[in-house]
C-alpha atoms as a PDB file:
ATOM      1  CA  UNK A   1      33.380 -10.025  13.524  1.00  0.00           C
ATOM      2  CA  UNK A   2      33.359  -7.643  16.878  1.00  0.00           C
ATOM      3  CA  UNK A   3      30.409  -6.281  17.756  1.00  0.00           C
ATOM      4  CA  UNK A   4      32.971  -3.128  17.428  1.00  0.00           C
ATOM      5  CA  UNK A   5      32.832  -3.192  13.668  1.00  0.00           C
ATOM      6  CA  UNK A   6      29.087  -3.761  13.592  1.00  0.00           C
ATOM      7  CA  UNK A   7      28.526  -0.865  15.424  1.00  0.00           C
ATOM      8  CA  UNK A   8      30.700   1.264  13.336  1.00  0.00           C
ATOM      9  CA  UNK A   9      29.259  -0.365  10.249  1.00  0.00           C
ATOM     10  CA  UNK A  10      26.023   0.489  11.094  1.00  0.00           C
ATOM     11  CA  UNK A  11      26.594   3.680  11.889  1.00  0.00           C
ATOM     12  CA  UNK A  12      28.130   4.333   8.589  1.00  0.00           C
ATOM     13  CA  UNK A  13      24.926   3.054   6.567  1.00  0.00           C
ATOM     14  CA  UNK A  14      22.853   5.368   9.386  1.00  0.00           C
ATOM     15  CA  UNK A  15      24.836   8.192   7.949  1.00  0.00           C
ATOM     16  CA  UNK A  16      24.369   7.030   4.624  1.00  0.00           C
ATOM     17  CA  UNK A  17      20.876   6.318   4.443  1.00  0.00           C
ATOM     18  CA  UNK A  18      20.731   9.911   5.797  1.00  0.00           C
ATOM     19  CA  UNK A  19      22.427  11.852   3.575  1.00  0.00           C
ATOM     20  CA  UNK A  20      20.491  10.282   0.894  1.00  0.00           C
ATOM     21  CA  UNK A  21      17.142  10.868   2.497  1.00  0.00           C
ATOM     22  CA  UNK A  22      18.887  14.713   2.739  1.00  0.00           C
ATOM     23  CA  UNK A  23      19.801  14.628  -1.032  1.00  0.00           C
ATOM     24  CA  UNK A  24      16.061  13.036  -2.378  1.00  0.00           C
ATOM     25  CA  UNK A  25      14.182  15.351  -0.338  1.00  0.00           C
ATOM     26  CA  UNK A  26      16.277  18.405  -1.854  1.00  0.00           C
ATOM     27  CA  UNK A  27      14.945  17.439  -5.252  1.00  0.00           C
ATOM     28  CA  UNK A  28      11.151  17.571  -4.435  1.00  0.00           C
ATOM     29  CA  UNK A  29      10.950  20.325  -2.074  1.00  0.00           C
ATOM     30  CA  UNK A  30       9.857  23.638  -3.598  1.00  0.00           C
ATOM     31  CA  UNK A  31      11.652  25.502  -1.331  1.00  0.00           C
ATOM     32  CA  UNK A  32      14.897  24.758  -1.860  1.00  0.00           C
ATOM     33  CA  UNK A  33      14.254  25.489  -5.526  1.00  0.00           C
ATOM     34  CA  UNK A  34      13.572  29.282  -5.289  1.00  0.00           C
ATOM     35  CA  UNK A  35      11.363  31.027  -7.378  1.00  0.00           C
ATOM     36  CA  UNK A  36      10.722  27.590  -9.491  1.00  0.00           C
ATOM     37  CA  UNK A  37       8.007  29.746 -11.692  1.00  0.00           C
ATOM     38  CA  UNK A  38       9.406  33.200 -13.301  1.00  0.00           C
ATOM     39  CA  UNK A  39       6.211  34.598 -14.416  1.00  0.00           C
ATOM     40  CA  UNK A  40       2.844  35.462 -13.586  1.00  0.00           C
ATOM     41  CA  UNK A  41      -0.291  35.544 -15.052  1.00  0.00           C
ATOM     42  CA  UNK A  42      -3.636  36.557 -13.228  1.00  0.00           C
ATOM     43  CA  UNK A  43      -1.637  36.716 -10.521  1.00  0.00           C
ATOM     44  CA  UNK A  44      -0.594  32.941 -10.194  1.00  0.00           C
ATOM     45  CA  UNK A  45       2.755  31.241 -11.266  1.00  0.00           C
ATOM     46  CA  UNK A  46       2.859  29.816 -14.784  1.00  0.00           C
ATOM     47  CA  UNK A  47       4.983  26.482 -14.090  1.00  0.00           C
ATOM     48  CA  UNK A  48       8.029  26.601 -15.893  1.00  0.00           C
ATOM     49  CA  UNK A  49       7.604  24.127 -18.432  1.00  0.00           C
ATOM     50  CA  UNK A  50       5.401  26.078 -20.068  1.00  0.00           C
ATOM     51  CA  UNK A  51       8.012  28.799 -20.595  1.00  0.00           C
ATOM     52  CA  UNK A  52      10.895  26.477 -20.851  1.00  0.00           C
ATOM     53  CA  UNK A  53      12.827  26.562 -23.606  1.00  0.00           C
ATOM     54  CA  UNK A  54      11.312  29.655 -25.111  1.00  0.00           C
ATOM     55  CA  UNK A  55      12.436  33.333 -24.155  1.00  0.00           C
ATOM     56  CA  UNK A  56       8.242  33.115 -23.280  1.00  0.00           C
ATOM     57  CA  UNK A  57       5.763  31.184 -24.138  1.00  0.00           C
ATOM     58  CA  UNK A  58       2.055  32.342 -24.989  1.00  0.00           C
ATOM     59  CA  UNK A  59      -0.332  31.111 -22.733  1.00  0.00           C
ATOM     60  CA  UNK A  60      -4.067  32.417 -24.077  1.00  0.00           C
ATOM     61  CA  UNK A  61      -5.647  33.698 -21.906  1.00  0.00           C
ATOM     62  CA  UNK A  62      -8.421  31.545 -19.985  1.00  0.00           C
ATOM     63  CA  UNK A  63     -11.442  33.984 -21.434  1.00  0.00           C
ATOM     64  CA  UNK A  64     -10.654  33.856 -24.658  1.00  0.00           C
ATOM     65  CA  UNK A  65     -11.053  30.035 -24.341  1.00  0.00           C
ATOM     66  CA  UNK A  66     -13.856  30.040 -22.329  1.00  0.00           C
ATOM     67  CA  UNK A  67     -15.338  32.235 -25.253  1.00  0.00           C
ATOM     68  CA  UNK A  68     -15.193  29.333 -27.492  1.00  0.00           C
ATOM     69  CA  UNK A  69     -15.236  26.243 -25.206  1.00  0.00           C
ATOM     70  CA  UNK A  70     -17.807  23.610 -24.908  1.00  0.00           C
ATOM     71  CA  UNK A  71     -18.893  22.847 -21.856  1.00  0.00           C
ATOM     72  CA  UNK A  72     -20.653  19.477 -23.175  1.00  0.00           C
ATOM     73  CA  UNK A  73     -17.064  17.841 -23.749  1.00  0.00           C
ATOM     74  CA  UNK A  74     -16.446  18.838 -19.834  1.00  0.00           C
ATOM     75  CA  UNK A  75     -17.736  15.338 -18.682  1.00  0.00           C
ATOM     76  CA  UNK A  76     -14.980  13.693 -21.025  1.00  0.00           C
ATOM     77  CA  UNK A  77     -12.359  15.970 -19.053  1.00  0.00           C
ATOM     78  CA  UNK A  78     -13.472  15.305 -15.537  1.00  0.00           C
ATOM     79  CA  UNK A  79     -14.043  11.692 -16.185  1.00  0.00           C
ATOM     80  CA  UNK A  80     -10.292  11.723 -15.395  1.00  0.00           C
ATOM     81  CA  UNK A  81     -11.030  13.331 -12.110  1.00  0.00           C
ATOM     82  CA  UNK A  82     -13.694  10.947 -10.678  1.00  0.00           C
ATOM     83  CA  UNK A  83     -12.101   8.498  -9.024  1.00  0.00           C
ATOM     84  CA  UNK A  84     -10.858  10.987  -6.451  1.00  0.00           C
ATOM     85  CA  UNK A  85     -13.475  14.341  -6.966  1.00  0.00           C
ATOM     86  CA  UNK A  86     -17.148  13.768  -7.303  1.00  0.00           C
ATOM     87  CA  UNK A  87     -18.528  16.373  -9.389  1.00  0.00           C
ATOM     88  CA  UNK A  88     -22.571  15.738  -8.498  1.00  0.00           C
ATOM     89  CA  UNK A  89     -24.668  18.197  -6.551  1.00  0.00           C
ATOM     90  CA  UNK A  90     -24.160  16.555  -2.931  1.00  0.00           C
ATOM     91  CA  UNK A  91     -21.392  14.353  -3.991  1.00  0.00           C
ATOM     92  CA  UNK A  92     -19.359  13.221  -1.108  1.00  0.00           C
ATOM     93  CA  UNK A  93     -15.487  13.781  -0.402  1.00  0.00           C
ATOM     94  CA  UNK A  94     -12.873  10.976  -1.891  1.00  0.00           C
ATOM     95  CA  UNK A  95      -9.235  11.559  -1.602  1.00  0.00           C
ATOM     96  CA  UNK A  96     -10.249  14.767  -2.994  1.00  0.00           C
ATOM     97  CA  UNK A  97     -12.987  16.983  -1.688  1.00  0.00           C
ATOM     98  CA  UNK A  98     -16.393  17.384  -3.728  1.00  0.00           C
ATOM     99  CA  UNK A  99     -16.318  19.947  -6.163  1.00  0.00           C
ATOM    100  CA  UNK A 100     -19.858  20.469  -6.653  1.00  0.00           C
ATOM    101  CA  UNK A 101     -20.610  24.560  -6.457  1.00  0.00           C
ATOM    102  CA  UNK A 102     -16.427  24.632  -6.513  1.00  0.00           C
ATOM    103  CA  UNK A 103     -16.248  28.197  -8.804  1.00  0.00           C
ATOM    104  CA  UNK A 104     -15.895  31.095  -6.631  1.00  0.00           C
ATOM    105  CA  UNK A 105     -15.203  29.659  -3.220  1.00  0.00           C
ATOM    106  CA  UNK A 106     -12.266  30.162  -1.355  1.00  0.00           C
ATOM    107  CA  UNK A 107      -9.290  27.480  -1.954  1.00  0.00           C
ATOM    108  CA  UNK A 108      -9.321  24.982   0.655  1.00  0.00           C
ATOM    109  CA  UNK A 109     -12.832  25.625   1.470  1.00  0.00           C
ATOM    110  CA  UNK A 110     -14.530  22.032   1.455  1.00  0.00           C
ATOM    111  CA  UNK A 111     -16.356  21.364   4.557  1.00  0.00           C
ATOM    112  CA  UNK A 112     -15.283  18.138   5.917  1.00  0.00           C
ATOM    113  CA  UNK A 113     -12.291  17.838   3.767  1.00  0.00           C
ATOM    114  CA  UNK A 114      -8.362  17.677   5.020  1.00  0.00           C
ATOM    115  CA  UNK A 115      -6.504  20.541   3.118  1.00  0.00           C
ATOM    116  CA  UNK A 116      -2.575  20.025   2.483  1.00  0.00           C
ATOM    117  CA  UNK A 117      -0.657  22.581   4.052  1.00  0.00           C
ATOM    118  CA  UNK A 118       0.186  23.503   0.132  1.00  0.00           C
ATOM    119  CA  UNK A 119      -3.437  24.519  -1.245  1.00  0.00           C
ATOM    120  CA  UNK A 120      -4.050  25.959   2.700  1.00  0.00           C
ATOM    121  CA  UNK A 121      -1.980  28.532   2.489  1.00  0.00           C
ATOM    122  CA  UNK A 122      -3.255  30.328  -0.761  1.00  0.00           C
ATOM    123  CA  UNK A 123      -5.394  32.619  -0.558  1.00  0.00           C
ATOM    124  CA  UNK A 124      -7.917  33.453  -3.175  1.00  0.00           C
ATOM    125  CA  UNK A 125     -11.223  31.962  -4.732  1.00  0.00           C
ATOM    126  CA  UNK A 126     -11.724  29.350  -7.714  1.00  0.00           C
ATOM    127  CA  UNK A 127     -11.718  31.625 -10.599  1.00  0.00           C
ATOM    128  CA  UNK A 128     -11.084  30.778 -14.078  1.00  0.00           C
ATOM    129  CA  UNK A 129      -7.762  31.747 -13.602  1.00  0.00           C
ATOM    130  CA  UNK A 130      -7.050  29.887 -10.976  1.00  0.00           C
ATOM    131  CA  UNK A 131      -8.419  26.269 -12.293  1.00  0.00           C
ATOM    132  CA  UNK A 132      -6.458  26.842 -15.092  1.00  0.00           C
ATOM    133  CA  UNK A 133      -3.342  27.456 -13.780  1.00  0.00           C
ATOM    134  CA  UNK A 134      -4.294  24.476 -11.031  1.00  0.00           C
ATOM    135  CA  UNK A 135      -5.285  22.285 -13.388  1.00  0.00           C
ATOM    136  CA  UNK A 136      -2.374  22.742 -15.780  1.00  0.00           C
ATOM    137  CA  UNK A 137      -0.204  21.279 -13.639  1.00  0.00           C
ATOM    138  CA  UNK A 138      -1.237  21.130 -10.079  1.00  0.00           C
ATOM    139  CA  UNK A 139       2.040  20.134  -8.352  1.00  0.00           C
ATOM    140  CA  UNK A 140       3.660  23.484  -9.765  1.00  0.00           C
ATOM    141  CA  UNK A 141       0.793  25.384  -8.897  1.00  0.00           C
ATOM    142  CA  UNK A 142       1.098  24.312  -5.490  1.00  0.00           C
ATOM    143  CA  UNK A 143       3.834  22.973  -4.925  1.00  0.00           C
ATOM    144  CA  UNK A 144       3.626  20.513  -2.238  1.00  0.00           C
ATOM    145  CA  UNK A 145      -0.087  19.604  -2.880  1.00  0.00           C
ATOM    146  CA  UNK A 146      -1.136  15.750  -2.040  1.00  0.00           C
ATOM    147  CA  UNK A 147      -2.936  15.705  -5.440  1.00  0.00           C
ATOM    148  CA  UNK A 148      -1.646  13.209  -7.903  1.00  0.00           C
ATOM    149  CA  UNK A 149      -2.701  13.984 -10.785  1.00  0.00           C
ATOM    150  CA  UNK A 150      -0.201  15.261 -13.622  1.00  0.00           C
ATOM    151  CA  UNK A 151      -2.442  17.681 -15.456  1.00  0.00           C
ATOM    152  CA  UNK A 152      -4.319  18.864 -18.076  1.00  0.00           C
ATOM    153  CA  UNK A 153      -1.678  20.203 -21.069  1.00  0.00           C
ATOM    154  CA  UNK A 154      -4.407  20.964 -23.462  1.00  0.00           C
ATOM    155  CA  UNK A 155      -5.680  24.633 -23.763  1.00  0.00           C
ATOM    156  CA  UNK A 156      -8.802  23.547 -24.966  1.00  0.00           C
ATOM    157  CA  UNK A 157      -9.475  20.362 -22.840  1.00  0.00           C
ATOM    158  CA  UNK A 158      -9.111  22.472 -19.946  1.00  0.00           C
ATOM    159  CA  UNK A 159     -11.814  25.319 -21.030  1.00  0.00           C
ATOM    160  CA  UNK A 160     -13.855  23.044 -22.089  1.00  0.00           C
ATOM    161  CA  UNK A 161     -14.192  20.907 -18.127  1.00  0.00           C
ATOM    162  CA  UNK A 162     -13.657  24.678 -16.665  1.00  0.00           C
ATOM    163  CA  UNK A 163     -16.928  26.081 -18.737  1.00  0.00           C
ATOM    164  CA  UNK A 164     -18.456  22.881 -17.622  1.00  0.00           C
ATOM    165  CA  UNK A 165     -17.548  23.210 -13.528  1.00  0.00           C
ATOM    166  CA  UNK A 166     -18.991  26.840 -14.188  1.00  0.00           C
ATOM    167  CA  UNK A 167     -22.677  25.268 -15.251  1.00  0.00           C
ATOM    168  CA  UNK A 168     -22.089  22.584 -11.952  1.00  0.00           C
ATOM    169  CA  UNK A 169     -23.792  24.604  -9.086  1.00  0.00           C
ATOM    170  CA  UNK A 170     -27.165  25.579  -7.527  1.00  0.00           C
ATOM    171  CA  UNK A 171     -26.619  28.989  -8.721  1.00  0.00           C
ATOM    172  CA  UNK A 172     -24.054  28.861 -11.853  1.00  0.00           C
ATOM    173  CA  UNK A 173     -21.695  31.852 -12.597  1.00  0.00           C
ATOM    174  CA  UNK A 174     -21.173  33.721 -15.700  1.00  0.00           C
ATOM    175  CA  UNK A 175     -18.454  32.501 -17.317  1.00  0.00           C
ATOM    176  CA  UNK A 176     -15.998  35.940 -16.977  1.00  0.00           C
ATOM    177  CA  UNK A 177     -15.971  37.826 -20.665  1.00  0.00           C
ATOM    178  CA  UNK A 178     -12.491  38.576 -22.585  1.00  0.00           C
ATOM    179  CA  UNK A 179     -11.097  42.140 -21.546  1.00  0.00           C
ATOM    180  CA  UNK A 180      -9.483  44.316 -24.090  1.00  0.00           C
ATOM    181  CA  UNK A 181      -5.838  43.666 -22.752  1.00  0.00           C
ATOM    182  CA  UNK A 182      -6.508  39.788 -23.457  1.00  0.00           C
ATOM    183  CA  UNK A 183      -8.089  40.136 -26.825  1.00  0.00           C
ATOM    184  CA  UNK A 184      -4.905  42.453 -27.272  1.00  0.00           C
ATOM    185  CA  UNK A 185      -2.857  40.465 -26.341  1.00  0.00           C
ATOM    186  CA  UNK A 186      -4.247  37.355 -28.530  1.00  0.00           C
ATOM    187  CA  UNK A 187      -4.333  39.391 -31.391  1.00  0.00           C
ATOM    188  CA  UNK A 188      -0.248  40.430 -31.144  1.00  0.00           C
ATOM    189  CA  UNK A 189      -0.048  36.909 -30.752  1.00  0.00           C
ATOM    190  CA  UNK A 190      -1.461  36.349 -33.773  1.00  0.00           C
ATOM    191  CA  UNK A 191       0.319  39.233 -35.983  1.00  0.00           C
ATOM    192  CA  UNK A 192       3.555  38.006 -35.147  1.00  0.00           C
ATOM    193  CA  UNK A 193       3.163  34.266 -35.086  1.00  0.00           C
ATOM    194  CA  UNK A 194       2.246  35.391 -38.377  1.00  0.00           C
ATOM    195  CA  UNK A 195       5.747  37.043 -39.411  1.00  0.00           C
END
């Protein structure tokens, strides 16, 4: 063969290679997605596959679980978060930061710890809200986020390691009480899941 035709053949799987790196990267990056989300609660984006395939989905509200979670199964929940969070008052950073005294700081807050660009850039503090919504599905949350982990699908498995990261600080917050709109809300919920 002439060194011709290698050079043109190589070219051609350059391209190639290219274009496909163009095409995989389109698929993962939020952006090119648009508003991925549709609707939000507490001021955060509910991921979509909550609402998919429903005109919309109920989502109870993260008081009116907190209300009736149990913060002693909490350790069961966040055993699935240990090997990259430590959860112990002075715990170090892993691959995530330590989330000792986590409710009510500022996202992205960690001393010592390497933020992604994604959980950077939002502004706002820890709140009930915002773990649940984070730890729903994290990589729809915040899109682009370097944290692997899939989620936490269950309502209650998620109050329950939220009402426990609430009790894991020097000085532990109240856990924030059901307002009238979200016991409203709950109890339309009810009424017509009922018809």
């Amino acid at each position: 063969m002439s060194n011709s035709f290698l050079i043109f053949a190589s070219i051609l799987f350059a391209a190639f290679l290219g274009l496909t790196f163009v095409q995989i990267t389109k698929v993962y990056d939020p952006e090119h997605h648009g508003d991925h989300h549709g609707k939000v609660v507490y001021g955060f984006p509910v991921p979509e596959f909550v609402t998919a395939g429903t005109e919309e989905a109920f989502v109870t509200p993260i008081a009116v679980r907190l209300a009736d979670a149990n913060p002693a199964l909490g350790p069961k929940n966040a055993s699935k978060c240990t090997t990259c969070h430590a959860f112990e008052q002075g715990g170090a950073n892993k691959l995530g930061p330590a989330l000792w005294g986590v409710v009510g700081k500022d996202i992205a807050s960690a001393d010592g710890f390497a933020y992604s660009g994604a959980l950077a850039g939002i502004d706002g503090a820890w709140t009930a809200e915002a773990l649940d919504g984070f730890l729903l599905k994290p990589k729809a949350w915040a899109p682009g986020t370097k944290m692997g982990f899939a989620g936490l699908k269950d309502e209650a498995d998620r109050a329950n390691l939220i009402a426990w990261m609430f009790q894991q600080a020097d000085a532990p917050m109240a856990l924030p009480e059901p307002s009238a709109e979200d016991l409203a809300a709950v109890a339309e919920q009810q009424a017509s899941s009922e018809n």
